[in-house]
N, C-alpha and C. Protein backbone atom coordinates (compact mmCIF):
# COMPACT_ATOMS: atom_id res chain seq x y z
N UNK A 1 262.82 140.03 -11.01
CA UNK A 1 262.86 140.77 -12.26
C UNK A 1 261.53 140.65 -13.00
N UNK A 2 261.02 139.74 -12.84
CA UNK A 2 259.90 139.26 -13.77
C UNK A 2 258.55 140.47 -12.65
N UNK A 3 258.43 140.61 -11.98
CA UNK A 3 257.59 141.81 -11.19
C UNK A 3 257.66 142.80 -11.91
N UNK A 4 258.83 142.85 -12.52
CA UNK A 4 258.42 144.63 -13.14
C UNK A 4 258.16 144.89 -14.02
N UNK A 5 256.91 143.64 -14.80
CA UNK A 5 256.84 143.47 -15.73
C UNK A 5 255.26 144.33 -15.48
N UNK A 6 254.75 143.88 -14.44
CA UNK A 6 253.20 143.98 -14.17
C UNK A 6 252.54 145.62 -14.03
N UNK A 7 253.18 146.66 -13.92
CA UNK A 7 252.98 147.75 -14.17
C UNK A 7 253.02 148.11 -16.06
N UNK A 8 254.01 147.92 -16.21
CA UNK A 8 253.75 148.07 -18.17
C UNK A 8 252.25 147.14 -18.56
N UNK A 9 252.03 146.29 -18.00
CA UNK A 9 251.25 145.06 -18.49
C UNK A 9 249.76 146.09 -18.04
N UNK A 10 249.61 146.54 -16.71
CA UNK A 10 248.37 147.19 -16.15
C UNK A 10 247.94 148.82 -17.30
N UNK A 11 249.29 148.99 -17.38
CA UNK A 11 249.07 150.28 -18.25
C UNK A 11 248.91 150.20 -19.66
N UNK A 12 248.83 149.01 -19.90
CA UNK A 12 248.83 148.66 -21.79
C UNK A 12 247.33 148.29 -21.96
N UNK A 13 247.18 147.28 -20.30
CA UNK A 13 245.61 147.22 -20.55
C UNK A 13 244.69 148.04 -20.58
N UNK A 14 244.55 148.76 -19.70
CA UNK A 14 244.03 150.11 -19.25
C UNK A 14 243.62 150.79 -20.67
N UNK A 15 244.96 151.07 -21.52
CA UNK A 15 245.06 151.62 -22.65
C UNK A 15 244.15 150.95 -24.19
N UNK A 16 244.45 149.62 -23.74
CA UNK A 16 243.44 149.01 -25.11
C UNK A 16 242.23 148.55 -24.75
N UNK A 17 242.11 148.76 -23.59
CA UNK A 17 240.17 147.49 -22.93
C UNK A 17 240.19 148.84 -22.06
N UNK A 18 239.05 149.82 -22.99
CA UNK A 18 238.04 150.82 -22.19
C UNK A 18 236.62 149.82 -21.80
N UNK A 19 236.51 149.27 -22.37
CA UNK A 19 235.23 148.43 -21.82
C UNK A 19 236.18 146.74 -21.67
N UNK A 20 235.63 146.31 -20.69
CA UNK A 20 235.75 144.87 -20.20
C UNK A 20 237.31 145.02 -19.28
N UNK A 21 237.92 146.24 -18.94
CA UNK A 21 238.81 146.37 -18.36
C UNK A 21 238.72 145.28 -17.42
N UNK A 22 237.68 145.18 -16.54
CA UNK A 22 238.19 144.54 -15.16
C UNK A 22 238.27 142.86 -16.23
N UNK A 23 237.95 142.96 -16.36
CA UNK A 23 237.89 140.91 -17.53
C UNK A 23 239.19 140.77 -17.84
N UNK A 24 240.24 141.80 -18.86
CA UNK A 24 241.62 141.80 -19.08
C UNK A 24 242.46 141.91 -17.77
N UNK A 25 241.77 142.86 -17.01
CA UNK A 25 242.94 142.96 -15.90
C UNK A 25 242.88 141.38 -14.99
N UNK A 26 242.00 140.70 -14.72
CA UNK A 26 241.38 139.33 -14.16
C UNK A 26 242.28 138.16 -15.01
N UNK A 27 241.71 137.98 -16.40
CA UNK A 27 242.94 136.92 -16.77
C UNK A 27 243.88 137.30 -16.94
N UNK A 28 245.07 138.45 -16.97
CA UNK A 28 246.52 138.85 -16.91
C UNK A 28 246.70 138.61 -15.70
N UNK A 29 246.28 138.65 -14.48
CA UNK A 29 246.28 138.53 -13.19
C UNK A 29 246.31 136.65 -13.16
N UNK A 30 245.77 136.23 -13.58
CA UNK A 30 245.80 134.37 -13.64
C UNK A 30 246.63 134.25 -14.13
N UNK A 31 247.25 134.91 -15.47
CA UNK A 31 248.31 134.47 -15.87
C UNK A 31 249.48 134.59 -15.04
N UNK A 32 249.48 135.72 -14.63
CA UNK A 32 250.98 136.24 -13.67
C UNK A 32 251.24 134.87 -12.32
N UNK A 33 249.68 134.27 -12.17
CA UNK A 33 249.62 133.46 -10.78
C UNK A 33 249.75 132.21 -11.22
N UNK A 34 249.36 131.86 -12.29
CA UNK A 34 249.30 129.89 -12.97
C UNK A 34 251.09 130.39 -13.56
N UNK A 35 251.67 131.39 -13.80
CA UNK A 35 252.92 131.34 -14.45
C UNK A 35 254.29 131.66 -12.80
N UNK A 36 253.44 132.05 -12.16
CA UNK A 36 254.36 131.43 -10.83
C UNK A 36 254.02 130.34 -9.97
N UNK A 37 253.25 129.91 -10.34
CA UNK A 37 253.37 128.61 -9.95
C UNK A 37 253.87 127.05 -11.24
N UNK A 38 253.69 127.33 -12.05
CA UNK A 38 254.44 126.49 -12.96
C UNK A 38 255.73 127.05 -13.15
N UNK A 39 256.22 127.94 -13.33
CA UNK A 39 257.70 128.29 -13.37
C UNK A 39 258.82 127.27 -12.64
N UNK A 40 258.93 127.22 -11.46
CA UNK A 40 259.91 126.39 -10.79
C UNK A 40 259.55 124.82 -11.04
N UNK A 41 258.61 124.27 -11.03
CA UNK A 41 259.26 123.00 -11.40
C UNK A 41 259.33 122.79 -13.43
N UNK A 42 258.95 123.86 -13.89
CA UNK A 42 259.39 123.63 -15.35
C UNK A 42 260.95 124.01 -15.45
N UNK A 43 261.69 125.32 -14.48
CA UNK A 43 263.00 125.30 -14.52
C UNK A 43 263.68 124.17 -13.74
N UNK A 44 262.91 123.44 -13.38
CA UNK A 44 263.80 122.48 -12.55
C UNK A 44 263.38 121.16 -13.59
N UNK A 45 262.53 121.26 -14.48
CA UNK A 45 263.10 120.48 -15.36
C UNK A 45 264.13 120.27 -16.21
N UNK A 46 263.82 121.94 -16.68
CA UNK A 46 265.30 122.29 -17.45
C UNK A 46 266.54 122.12 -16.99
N UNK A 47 266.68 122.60 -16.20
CA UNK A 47 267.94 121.56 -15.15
C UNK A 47 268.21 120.62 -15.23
N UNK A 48 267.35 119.59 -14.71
CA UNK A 48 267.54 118.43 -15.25
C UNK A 48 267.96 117.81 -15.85
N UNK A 49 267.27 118.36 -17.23
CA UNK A 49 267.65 117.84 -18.66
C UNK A 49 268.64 118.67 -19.48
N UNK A 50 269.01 119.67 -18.91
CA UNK A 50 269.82 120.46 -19.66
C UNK A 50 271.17 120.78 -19.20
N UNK A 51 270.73 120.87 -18.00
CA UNK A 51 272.02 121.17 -16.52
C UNK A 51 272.21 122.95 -16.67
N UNK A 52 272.67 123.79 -16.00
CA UNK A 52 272.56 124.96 -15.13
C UNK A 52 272.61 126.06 -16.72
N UNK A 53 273.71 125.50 -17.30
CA UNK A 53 274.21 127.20 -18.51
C UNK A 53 272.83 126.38 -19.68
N UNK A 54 272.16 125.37 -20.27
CA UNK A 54 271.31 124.88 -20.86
C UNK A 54 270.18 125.80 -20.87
N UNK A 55 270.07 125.64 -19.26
CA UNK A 55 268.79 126.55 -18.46
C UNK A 55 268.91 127.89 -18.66
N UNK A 56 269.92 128.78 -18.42
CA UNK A 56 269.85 129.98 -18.70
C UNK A 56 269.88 130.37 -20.22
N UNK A 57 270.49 129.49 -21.01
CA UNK A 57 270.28 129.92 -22.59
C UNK A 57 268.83 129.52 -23.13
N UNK A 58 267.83 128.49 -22.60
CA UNK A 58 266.76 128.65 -22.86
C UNK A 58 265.92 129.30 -22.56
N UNK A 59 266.13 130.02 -21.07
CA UNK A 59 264.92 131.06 -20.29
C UNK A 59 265.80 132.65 -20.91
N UNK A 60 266.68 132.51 -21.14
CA UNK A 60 267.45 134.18 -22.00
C UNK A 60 266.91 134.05 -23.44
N UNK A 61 266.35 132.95 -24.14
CA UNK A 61 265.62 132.86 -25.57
C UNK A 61 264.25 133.67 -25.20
N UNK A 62 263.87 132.68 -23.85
CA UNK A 62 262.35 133.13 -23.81
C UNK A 62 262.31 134.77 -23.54
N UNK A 63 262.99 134.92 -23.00
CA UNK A 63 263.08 136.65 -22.29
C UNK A 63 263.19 137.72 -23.58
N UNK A 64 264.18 136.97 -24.29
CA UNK A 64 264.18 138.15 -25.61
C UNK A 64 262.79 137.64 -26.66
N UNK A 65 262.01 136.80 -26.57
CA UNK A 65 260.90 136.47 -27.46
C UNK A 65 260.02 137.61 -26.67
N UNK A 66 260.03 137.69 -25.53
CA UNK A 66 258.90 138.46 -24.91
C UNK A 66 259.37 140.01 -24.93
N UNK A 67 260.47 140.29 -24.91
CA UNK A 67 261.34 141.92 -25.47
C UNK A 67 260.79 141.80 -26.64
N UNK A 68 260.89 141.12 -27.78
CA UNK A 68 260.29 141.73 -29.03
C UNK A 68 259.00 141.40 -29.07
N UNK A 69 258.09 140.94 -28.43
CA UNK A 69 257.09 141.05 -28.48
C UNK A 69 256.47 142.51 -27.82
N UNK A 70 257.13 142.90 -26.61
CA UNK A 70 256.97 144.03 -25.78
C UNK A 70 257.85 145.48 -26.64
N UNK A 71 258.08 144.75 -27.90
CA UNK A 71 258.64 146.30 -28.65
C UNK A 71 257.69 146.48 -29.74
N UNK A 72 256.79 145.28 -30.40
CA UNK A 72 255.81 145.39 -31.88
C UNK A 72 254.52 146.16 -30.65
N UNK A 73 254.31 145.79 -29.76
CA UNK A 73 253.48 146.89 -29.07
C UNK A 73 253.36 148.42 -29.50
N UNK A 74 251.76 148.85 -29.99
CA UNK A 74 251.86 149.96 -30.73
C UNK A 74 250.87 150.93 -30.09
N UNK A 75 250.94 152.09 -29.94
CA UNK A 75 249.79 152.75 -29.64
C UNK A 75 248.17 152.62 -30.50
N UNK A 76 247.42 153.03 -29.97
CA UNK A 76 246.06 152.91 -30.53
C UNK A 76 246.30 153.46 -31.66
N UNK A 77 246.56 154.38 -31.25
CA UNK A 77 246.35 155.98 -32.80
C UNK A 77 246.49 155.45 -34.21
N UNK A 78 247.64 154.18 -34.02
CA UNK A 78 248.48 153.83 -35.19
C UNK A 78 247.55 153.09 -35.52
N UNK A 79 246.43 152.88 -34.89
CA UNK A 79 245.80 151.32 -35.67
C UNK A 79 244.34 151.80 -36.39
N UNK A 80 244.17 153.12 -36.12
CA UNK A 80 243.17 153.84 -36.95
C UNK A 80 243.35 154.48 -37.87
């Protein structure tokens, strides 16, 4: 699920970095790769310490922090 994130993400950049494009598209790209590789053993902390329904009510917090962050997203136009 988290993959189909990276097409909205390529097309937002595209849209706000006419210059230094390839620089934004480069660290969103590190992020997508340092955030799959820390992912599983940070949910397997949560596990841990939380046990299985813990884990899903904390990664379903994070998911809707990043939905409203992915809704205050505004076109250019609006910011001139």
């Amino acid at each position: 699920a988290a993959g189909s994130i990276v097409i909205p993400v390529v097309s937002m950049l595209a849209k706000f970095f006419k210059e230094r494009l390839s620089l934004a598209m480069s660290i969103s790209s590190s992020g997508f790769c340092v955030a799959s590789i820390t992912a599983p053993a940070f949910i397997r902390d949560l596990n841990n310490e939380y046990g299985f329904r813990g884990t899903y009510l904390i990664l379903a917090g994070v998911e809707l922090h990043m939905l409203v962050a992915g809704l205050l997203l505004r076109p250019l136009s609006s910011y001139r």
